[in-house]
PDB file of N, CA and C in Angstrom:
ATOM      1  N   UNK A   1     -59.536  68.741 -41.073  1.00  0.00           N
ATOM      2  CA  UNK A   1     -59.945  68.629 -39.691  1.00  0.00           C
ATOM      3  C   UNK A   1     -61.337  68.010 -39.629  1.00  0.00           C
ATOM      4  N   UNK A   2     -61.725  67.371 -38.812  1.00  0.00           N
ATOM      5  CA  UNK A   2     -62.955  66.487 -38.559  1.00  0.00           C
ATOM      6  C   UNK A   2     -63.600  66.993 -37.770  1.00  0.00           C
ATOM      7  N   UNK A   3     -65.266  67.140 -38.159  1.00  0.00           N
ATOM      8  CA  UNK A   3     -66.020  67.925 -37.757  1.00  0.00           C
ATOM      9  C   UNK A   3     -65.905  67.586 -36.136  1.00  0.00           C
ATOM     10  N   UNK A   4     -66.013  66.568 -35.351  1.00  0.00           N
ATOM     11  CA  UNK A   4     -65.915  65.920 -34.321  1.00  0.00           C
ATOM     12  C   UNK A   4     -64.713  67.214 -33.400  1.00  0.00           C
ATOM     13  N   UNK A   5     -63.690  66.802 -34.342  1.00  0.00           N
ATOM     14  CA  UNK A   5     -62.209  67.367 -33.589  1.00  0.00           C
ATOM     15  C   UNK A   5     -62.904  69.296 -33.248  1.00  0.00           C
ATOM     16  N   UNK A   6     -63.506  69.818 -34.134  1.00  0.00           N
ATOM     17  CA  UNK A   6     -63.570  70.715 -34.272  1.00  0.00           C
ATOM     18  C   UNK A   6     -64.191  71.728 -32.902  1.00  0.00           C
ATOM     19  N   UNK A   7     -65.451  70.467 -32.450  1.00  0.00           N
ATOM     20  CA  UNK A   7     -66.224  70.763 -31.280  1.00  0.00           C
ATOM     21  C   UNK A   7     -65.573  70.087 -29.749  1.00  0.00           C
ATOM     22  N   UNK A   8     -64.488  69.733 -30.026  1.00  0.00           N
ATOM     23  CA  UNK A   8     -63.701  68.884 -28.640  1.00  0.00           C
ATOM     24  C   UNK A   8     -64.162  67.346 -28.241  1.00  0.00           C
ATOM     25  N   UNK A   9     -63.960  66.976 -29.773  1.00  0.00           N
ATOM     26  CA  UNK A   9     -63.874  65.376 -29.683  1.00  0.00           C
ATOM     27  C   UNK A   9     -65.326  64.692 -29.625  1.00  0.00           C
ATOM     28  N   UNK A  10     -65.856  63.524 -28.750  1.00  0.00           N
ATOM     29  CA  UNK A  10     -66.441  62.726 -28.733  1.00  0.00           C
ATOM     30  C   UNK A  10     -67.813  63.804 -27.478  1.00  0.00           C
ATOM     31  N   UNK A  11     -67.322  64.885 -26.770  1.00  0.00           N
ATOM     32  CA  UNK A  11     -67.910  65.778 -25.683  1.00  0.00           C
ATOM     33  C   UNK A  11     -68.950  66.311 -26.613  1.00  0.00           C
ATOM     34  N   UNK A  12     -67.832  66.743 -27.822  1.00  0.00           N
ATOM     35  CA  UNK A  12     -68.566  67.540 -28.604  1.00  0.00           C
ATOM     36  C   UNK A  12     -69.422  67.122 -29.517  1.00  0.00           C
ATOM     37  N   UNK A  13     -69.499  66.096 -29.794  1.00  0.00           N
ATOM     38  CA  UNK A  13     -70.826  65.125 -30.253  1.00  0.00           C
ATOM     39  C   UNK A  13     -72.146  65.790 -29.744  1.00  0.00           C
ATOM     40  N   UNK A  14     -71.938  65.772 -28.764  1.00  0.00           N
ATOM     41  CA  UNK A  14     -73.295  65.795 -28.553  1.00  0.00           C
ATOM     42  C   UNK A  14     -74.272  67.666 -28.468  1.00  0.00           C
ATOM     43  N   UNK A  15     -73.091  68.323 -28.375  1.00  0.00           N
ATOM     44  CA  UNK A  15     -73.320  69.629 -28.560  1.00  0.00           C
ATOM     45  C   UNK A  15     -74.209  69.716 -30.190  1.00  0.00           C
ATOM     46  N   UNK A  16     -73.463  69.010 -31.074  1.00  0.00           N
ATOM     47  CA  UNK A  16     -74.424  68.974 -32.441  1.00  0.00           C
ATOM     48  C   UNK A  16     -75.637  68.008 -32.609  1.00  0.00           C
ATOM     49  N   UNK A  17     -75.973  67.378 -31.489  1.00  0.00           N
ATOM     50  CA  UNK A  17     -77.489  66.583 -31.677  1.00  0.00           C
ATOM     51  C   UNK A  17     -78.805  67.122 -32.028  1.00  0.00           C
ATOM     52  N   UNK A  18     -78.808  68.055 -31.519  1.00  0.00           N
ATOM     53  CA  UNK A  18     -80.027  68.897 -31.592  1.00  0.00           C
ATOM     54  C   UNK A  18     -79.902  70.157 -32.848  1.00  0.00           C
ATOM     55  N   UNK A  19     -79.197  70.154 -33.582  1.00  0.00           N
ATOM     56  CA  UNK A  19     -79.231  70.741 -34.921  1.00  0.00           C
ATOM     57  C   UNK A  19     -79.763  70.093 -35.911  1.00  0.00           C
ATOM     58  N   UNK A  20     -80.419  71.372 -36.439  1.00  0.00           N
ATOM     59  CA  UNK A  20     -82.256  70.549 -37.591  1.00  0.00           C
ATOM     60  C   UNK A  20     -80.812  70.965 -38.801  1.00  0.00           C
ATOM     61  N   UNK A  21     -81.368  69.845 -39.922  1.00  0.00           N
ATOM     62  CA  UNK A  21     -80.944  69.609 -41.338  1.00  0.00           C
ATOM     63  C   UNK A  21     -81.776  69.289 -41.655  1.00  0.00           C
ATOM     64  N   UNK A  22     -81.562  69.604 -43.214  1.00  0.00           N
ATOM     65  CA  UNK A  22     -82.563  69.314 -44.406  1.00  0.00           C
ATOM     66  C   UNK A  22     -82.367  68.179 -44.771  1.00  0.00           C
ATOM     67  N   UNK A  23     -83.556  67.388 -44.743  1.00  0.00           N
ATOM     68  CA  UNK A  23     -82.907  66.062 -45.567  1.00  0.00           C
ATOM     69  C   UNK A  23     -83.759  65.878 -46.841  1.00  0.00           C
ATOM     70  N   UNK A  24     -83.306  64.990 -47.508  1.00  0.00           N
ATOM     71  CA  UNK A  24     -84.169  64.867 -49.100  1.00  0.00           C
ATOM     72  C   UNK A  24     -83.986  63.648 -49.060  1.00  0.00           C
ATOM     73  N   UNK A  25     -85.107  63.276 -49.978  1.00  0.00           N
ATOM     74  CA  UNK A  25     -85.311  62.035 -50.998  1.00  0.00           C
ATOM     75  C   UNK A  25     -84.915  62.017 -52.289  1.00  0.00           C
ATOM     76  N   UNK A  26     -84.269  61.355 -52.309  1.00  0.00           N
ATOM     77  CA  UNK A  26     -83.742  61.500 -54.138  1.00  0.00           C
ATOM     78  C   UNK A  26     -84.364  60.351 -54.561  1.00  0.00           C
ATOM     79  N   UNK A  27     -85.126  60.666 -55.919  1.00  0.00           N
ATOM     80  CA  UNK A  27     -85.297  59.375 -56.327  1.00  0.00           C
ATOM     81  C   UNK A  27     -84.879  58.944 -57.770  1.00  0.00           C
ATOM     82  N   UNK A  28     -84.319  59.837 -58.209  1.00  0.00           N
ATOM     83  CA  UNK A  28     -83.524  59.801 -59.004  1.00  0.00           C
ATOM     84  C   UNK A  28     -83.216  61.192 -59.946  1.00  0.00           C
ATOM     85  N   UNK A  29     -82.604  61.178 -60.669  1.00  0.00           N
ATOM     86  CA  UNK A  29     -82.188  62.279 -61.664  1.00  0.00           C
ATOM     87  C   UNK A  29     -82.399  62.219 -63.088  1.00  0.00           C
ATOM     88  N   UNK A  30     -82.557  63.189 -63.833  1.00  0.00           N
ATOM     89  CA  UNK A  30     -82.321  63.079 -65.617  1.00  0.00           C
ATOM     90  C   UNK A  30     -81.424  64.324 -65.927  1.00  0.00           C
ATOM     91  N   UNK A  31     -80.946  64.740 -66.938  1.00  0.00           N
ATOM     92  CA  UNK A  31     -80.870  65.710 -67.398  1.00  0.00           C
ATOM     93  C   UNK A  31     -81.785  66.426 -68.746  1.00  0.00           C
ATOM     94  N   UNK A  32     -81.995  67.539 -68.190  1.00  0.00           N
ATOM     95  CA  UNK A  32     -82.825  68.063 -69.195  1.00  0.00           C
ATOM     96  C   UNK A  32     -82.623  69.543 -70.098  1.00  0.00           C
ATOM     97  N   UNK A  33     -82.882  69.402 -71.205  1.00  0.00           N
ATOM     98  CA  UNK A  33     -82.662  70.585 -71.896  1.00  0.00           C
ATOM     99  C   UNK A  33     -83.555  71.993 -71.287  1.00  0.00           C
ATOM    100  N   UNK A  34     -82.523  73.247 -71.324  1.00  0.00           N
ATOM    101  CA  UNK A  34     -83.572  74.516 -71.128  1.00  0.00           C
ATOM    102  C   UNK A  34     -84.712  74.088 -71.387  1.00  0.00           C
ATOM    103  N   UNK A  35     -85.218  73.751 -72.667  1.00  0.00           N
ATOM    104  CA  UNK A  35     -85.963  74.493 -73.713  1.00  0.00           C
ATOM    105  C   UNK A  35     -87.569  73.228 -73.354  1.00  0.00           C
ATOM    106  N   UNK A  36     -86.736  72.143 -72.980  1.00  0.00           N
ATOM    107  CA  UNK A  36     -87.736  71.390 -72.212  1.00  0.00           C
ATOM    108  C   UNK A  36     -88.175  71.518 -70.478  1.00  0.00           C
ATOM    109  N   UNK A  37     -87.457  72.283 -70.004  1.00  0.00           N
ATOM    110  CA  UNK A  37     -87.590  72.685 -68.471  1.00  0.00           C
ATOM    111  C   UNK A  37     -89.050  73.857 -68.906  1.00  0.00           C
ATOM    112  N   UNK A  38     -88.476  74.943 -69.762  1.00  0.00           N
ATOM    113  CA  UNK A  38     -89.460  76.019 -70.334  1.00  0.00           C
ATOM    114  C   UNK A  38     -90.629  75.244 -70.727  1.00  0.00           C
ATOM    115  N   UNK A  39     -90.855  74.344 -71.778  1.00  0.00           N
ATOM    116  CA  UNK A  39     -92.308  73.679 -72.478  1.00  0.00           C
ATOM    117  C   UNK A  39     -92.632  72.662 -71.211  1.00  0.00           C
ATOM    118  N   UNK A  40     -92.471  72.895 -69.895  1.00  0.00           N
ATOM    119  CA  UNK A  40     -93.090  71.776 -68.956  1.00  0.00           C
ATOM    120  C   UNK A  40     -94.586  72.300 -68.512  1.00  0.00           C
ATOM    121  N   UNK A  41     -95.422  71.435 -68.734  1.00  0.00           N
ATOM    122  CA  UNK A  41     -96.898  71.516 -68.358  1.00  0.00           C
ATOM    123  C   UNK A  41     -97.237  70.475 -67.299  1.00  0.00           C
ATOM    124  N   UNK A  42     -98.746  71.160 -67.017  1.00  0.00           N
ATOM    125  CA  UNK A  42     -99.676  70.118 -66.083  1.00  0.00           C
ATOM    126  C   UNK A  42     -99.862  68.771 -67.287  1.00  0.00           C
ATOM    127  N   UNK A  43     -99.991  67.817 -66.664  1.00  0.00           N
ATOM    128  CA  UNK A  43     -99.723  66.944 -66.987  1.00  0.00           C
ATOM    129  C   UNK A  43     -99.006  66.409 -67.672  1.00  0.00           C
ATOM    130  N   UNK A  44     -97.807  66.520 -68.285  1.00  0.00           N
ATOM    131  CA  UNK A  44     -96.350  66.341 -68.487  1.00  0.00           C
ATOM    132  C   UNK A  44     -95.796  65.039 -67.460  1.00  0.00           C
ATOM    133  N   UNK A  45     -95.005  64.316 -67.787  1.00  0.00           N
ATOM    134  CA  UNK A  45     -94.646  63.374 -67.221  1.00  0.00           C
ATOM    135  C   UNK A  45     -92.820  63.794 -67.501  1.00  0.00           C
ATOM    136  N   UNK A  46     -91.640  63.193 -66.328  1.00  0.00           N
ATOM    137  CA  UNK A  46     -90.793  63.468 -66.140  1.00  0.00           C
ATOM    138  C   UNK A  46     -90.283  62.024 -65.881  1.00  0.00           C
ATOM    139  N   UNK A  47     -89.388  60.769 -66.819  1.00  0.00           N
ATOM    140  CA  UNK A  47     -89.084  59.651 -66.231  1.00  0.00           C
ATOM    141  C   UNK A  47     -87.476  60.009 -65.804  1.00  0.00           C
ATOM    142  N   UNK A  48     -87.400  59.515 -64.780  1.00  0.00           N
ATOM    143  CA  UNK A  48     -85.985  59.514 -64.093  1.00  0.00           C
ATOM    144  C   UNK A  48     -85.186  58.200 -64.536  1.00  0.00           C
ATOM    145  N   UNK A  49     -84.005  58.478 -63.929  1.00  0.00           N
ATOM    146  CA  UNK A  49     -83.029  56.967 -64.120  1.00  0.00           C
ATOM    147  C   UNK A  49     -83.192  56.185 -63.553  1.00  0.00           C
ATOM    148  N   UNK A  50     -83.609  56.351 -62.693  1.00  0.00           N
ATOM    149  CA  UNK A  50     -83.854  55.250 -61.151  1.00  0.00           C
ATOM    150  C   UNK A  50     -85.299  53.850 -61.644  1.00  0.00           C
ATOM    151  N   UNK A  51     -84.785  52.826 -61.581  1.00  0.00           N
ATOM    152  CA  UNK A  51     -86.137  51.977 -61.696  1.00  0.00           C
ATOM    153  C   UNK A  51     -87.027  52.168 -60.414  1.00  0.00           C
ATOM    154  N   UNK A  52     -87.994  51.686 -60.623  1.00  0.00           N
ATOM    155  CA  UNK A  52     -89.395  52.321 -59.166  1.00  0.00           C
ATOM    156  C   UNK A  52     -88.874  51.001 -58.300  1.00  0.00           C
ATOM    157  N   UNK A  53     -88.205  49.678 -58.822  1.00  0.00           N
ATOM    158  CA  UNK A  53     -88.032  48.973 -58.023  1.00  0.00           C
ATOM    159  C   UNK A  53     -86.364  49.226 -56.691  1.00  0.00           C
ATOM    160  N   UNK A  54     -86.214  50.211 -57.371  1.00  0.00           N
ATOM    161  CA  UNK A  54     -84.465  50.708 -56.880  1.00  0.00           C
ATOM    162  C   UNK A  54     -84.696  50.896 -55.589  1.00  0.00           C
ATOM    163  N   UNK A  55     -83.551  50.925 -54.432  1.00  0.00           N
ATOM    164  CA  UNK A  55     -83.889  51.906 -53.317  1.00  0.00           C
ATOM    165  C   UNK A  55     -83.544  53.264 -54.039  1.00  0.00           C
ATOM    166  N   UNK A  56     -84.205  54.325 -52.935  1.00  0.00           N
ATOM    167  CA  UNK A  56     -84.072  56.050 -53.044  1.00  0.00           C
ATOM    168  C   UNK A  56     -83.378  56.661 -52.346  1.00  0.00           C
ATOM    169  N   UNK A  57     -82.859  57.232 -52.018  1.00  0.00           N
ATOM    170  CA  UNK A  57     -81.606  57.979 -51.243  1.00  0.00           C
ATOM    171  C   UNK A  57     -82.070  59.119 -50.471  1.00  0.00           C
ATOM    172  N   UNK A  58     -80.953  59.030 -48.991  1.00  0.00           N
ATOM    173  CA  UNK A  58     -81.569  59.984 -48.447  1.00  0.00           C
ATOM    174  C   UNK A  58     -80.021  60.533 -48.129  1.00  0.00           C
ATOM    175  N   UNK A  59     -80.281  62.211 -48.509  1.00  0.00           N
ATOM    176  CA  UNK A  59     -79.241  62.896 -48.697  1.00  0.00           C
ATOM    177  C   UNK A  59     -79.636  64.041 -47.549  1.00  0.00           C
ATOM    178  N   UNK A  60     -77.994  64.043 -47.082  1.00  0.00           N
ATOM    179  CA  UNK A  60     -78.443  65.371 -46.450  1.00  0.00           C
ATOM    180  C   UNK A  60     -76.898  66.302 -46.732  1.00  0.00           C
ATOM    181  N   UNK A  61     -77.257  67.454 -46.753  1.00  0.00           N
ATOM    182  CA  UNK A  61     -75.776  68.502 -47.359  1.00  0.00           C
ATOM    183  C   UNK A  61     -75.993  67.826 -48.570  1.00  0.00           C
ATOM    184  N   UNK A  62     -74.707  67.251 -48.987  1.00  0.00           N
ATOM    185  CA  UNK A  62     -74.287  66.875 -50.646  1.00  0.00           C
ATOM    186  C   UNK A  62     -73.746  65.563 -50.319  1.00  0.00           C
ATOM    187  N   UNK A  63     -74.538  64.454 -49.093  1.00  0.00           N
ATOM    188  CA  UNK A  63     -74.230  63.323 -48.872  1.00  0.00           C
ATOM    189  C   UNK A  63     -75.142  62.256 -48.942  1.00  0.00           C
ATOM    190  N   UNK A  64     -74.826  61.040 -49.484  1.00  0.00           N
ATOM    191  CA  UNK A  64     -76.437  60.108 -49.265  1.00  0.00           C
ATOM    192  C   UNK A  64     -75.643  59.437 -47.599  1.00  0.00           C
ATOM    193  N   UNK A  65     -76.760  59.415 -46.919  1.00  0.00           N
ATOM    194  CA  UNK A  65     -76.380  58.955 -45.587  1.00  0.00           C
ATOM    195  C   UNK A  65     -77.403  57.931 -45.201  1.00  0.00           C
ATOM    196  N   UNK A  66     -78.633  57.352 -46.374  1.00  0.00           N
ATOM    197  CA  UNK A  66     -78.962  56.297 -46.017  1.00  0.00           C
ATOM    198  C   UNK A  66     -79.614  55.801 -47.207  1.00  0.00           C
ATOM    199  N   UNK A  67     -80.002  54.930 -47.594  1.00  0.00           N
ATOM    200  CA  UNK A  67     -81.004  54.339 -49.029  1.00  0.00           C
ATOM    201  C   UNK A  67     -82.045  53.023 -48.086  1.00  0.00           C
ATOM    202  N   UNK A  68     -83.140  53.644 -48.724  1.00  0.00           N
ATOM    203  CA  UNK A  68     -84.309  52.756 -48.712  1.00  0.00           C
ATOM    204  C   UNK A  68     -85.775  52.436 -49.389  1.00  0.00           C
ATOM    205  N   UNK A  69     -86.714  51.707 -49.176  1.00  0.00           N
ATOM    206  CA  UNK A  69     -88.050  52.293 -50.081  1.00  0.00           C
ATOM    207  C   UNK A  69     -89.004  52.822 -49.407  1.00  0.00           C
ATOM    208  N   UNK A  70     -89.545  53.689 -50.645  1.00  0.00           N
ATOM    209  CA  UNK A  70     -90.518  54.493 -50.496  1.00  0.00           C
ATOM    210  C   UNK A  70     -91.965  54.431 -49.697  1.00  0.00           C
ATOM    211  N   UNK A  71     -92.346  54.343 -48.790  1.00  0.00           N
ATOM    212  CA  UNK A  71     -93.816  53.975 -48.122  1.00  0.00           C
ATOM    213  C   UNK A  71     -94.585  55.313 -47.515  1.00  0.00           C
ATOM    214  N   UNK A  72     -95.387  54.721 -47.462  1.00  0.00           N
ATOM    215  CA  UNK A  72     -97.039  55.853 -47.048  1.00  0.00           C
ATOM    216  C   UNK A  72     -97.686  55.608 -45.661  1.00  0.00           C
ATOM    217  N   UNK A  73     -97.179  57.202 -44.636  1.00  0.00           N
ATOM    218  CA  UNK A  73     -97.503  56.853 -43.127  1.00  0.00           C
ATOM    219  C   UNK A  73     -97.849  58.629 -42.925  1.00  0.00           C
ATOM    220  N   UNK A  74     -99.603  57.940 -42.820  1.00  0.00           N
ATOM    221  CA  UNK A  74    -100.314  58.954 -42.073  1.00  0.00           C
ATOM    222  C   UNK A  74    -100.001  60.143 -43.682  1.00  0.00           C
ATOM    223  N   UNK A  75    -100.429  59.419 -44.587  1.00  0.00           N
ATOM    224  CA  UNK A  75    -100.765  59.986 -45.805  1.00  0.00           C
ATOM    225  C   UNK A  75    -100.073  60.878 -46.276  1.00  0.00           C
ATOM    226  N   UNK A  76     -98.228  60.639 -45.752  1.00  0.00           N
ATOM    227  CA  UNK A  76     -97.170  61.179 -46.067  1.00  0.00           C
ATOM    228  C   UNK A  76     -96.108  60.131 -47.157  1.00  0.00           C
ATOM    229  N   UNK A  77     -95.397  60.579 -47.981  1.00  0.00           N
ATOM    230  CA  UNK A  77     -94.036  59.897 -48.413  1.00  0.00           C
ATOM    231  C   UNK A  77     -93.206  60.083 -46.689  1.00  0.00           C
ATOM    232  N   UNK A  78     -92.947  58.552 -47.024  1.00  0.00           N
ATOM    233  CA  UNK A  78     -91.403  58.265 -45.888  1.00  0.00           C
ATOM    234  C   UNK A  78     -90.636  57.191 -46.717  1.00  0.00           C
ATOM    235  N   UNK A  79     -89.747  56.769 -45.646  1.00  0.00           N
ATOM    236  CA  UNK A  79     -88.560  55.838 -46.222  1.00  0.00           C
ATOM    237  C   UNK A  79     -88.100  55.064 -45.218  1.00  0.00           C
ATOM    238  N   UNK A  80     -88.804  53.522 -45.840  1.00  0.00           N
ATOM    239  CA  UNK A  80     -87.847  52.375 -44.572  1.00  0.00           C
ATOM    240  C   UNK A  80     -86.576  52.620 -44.992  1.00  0.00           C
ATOM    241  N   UNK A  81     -86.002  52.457 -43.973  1.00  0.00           N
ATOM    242  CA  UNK A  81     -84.246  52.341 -44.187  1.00  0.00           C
ATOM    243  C   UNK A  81     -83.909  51.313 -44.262  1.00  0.00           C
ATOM    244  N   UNK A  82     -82.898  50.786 -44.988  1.00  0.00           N
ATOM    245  CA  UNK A  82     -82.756  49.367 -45.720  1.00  0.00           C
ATOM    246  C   UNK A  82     -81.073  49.337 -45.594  1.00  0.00           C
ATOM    247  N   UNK A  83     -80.625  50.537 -45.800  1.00  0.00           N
ATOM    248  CA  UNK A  83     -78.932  50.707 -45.587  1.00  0.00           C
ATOM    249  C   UNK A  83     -78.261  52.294 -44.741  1.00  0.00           C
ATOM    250  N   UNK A  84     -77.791  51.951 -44.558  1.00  0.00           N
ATOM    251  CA  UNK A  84     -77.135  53.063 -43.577  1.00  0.00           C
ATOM    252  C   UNK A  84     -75.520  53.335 -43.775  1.00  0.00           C
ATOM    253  N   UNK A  85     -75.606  54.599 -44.090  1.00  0.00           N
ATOM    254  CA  UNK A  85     -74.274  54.891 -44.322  1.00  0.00           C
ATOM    255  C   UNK A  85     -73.122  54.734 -42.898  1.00  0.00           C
ATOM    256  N   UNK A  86     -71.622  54.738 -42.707  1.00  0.00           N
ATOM    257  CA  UNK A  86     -71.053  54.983 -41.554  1.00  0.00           C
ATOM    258  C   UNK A  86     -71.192  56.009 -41.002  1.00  0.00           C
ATOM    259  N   UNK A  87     -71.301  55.896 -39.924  1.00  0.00           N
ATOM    260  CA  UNK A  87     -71.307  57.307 -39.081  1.00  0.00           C
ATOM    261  C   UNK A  87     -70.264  58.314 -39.231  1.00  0.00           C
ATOM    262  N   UNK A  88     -68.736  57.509 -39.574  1.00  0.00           N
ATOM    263  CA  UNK A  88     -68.339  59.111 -40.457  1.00  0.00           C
ATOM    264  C   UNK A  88     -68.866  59.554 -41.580  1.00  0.00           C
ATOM    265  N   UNK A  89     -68.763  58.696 -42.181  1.00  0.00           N
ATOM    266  CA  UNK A  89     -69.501  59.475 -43.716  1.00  0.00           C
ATOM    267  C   UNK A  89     -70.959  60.185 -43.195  1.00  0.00           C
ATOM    268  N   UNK A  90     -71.613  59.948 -42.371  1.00  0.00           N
ATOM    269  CA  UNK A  90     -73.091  60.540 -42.134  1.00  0.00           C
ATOM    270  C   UNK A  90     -72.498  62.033 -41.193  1.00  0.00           C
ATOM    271  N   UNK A  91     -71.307  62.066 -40.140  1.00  0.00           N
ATOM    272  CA  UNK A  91     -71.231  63.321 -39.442  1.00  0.00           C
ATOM    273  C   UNK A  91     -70.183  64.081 -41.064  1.00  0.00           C
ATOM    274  N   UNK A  92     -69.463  63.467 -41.903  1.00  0.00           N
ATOM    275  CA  UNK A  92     -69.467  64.459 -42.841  1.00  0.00           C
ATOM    276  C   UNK A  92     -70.207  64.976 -43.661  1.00  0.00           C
ATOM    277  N   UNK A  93     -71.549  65.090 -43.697  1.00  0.00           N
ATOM    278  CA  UNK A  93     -72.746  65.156 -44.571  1.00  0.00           C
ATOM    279  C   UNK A  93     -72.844  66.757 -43.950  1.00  0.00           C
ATOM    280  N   UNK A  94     -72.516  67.082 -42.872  1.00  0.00           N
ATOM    281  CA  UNK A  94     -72.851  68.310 -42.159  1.00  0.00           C
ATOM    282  C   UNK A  94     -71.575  68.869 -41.877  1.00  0.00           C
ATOM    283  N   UNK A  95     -70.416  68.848 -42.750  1.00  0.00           N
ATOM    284  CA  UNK A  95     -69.297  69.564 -43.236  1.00  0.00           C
ATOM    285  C   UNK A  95     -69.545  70.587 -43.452  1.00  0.00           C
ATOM    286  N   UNK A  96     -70.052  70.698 -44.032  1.00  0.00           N
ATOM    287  CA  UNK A  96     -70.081  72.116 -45.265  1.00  0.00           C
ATOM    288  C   UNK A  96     -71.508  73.010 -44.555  1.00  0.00           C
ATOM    289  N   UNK A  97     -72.043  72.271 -43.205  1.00  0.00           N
ATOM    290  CA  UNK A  97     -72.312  73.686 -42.661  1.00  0.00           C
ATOM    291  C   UNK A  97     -71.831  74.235 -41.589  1.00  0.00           C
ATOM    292  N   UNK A  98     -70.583  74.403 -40.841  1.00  0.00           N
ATOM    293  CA  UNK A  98     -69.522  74.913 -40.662  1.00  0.00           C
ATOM    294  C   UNK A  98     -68.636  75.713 -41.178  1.00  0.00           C
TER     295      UNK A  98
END
């Protein structure tokens, strides 16, 4: 069933606008041993898979719903958006909190 159908169609759109989600930046992943998660220090360095030239992903639930790069506004990390997922794939990102 589709989250849409669930709230009475296209009406019900808009009943979910105003619900806050978490969103993240991914900028990439590694895998790492226990035993190196345990020996992690201040100043320790962590390289990911992702090249710095890659876009970064913006996930929300267990979905990427947009990729872009990384920039600095008002002395925060943000993210131009560069691609955009479909709007179904982006209202299924908030599946699984239902």
């Amino acid at each position: 069933m589709d989250v849409v159908e669930t709230v009475g169609g296209e009406a019900g759109i808009d009943l979910l606008r105003d619900i806050e989600l978490d969103a993240t930046l991914q900028f990439g992943e590694r895998e790492m041993f226990l035993r190196e998660v345990l020996e992690l220090g201040p100043g320790d360095v962590v390289e990911l898979d992702r090249h710095v030239s890659e876009p970064v992903d913006l996930v929300v639930g267990d979905r990427i719903v947009a990729r872009g790069e990384v920039v600095v506004m008002n002395g925060n990390f943000a993210l131009r958006v560069t691609e955009v997922a479909t709007p179904q794939l982006r209202l299924e990102s908030i599946r699984c909190l239902f």
